[in-house]
C-alpha atoms as a PDB file:
ATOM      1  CA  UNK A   1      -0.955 -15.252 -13.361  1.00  0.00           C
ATOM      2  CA  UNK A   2       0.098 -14.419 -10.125  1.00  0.00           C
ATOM      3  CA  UNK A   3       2.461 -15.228  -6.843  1.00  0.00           C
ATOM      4  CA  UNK A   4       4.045 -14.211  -4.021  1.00  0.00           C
ATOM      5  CA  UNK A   5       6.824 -11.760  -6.109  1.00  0.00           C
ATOM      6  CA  UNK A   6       5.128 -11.078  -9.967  1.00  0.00           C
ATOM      7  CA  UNK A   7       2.209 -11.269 -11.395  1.00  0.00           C
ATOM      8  CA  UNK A   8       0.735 -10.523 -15.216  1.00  0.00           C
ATOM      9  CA  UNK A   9      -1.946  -7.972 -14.962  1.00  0.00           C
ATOM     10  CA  UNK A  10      -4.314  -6.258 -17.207  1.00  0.00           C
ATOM     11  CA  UNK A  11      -4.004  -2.237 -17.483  1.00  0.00           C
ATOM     12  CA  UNK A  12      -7.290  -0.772 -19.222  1.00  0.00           C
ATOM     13  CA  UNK A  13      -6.353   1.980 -21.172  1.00  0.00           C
ATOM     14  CA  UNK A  14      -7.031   5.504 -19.708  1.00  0.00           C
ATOM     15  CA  UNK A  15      -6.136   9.355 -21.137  1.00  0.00           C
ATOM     16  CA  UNK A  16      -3.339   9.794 -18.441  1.00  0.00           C
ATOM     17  CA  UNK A  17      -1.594   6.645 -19.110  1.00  0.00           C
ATOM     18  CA  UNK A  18      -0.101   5.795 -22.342  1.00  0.00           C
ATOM     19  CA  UNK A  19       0.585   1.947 -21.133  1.00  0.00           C
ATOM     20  CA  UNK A  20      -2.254  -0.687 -21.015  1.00  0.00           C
ATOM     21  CA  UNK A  21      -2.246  -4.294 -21.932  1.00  0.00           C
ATOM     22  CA  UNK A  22      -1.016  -7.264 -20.333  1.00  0.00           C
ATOM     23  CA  UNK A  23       2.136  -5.693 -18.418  1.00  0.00           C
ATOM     24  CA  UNK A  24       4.630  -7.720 -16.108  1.00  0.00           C
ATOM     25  CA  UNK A  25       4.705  -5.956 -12.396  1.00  0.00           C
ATOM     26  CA  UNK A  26       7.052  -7.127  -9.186  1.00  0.00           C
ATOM     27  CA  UNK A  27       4.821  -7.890  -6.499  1.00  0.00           C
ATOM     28  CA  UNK A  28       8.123  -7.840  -4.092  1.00  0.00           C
ATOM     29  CA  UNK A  29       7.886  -3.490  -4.312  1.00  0.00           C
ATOM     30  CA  UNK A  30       4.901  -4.067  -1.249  1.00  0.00           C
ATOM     31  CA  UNK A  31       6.292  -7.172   0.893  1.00  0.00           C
ATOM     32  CA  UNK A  32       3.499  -6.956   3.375  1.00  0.00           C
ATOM     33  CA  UNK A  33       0.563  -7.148   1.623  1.00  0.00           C
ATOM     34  CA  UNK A  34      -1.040 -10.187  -0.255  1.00  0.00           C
ATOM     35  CA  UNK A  35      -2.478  -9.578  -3.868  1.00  0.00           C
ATOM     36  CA  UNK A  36      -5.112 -12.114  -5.444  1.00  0.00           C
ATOM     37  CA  UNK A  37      -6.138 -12.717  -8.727  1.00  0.00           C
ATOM     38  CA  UNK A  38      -9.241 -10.120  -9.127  1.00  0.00           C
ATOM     39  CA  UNK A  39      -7.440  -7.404  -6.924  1.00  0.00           C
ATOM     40  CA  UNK A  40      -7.222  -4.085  -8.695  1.00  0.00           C
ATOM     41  CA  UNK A  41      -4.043  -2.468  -7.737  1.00  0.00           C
ATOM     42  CA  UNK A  42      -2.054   1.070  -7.901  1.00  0.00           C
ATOM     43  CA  UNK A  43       1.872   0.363  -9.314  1.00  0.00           C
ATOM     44  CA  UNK A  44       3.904   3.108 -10.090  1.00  0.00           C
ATOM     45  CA  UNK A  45       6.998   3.088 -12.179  1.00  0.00           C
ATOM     46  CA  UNK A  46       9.923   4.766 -13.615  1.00  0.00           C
ATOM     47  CA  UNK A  47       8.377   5.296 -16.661  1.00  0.00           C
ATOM     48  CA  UNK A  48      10.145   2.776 -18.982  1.00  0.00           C
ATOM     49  CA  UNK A  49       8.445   0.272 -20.592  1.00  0.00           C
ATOM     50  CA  UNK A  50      10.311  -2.594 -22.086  1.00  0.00           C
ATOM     51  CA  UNK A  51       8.732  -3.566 -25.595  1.00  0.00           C
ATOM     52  CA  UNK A  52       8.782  -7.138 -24.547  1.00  0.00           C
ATOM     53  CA  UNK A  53       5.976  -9.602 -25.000  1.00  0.00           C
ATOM     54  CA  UNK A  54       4.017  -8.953 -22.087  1.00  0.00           C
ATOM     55  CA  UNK A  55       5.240  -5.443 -21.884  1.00  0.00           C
ATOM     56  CA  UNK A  56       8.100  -5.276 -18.908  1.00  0.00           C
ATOM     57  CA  UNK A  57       7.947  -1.965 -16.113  1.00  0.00           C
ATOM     58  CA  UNK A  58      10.424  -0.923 -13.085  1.00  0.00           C
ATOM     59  CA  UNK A  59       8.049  -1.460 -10.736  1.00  0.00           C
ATOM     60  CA  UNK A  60       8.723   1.444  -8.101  1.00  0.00           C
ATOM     61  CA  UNK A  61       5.356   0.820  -6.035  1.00  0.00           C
ATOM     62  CA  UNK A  62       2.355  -1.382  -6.012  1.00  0.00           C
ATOM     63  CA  UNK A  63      -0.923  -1.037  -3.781  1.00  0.00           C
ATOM     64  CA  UNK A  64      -4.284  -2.629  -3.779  1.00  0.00           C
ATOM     65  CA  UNK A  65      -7.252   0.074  -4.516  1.00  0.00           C
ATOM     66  CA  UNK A  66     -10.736   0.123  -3.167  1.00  0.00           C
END
């Protein structure tokens, strides 16, 4: 799911990150781009995650990658 301020995305698991899954991020964090569903994107956080159902973040940044 996505739109203009939050979207659900999918965060493959990697050995630097203990966080994958389905994880809630705030789209606001980068007002002047515009995301789409298939877009693989940077976030960074504060390094909280909220054991919600999807997982919750502090979204600090978010950028598309390459």
């Amino acid at each position: 799911m996505i739109n203009d301020r939050e979207a659900f995305v999918y965060v493959t698991e990697t050995e630097d990150s203990p966080v994958y899954g389905i994880i809630y991020v705030n789209l606001a964090k980068n007002p002047d781009e515009t995301f789409q569903v298939g877009d693989k994107v940077k976030v960074g956080y504060n390094g909280t995650v909220q054991g919600t159902a999807p997982l919750t973040i502090t979204t600090l940044t978010v950028e598309l990658v390459e």
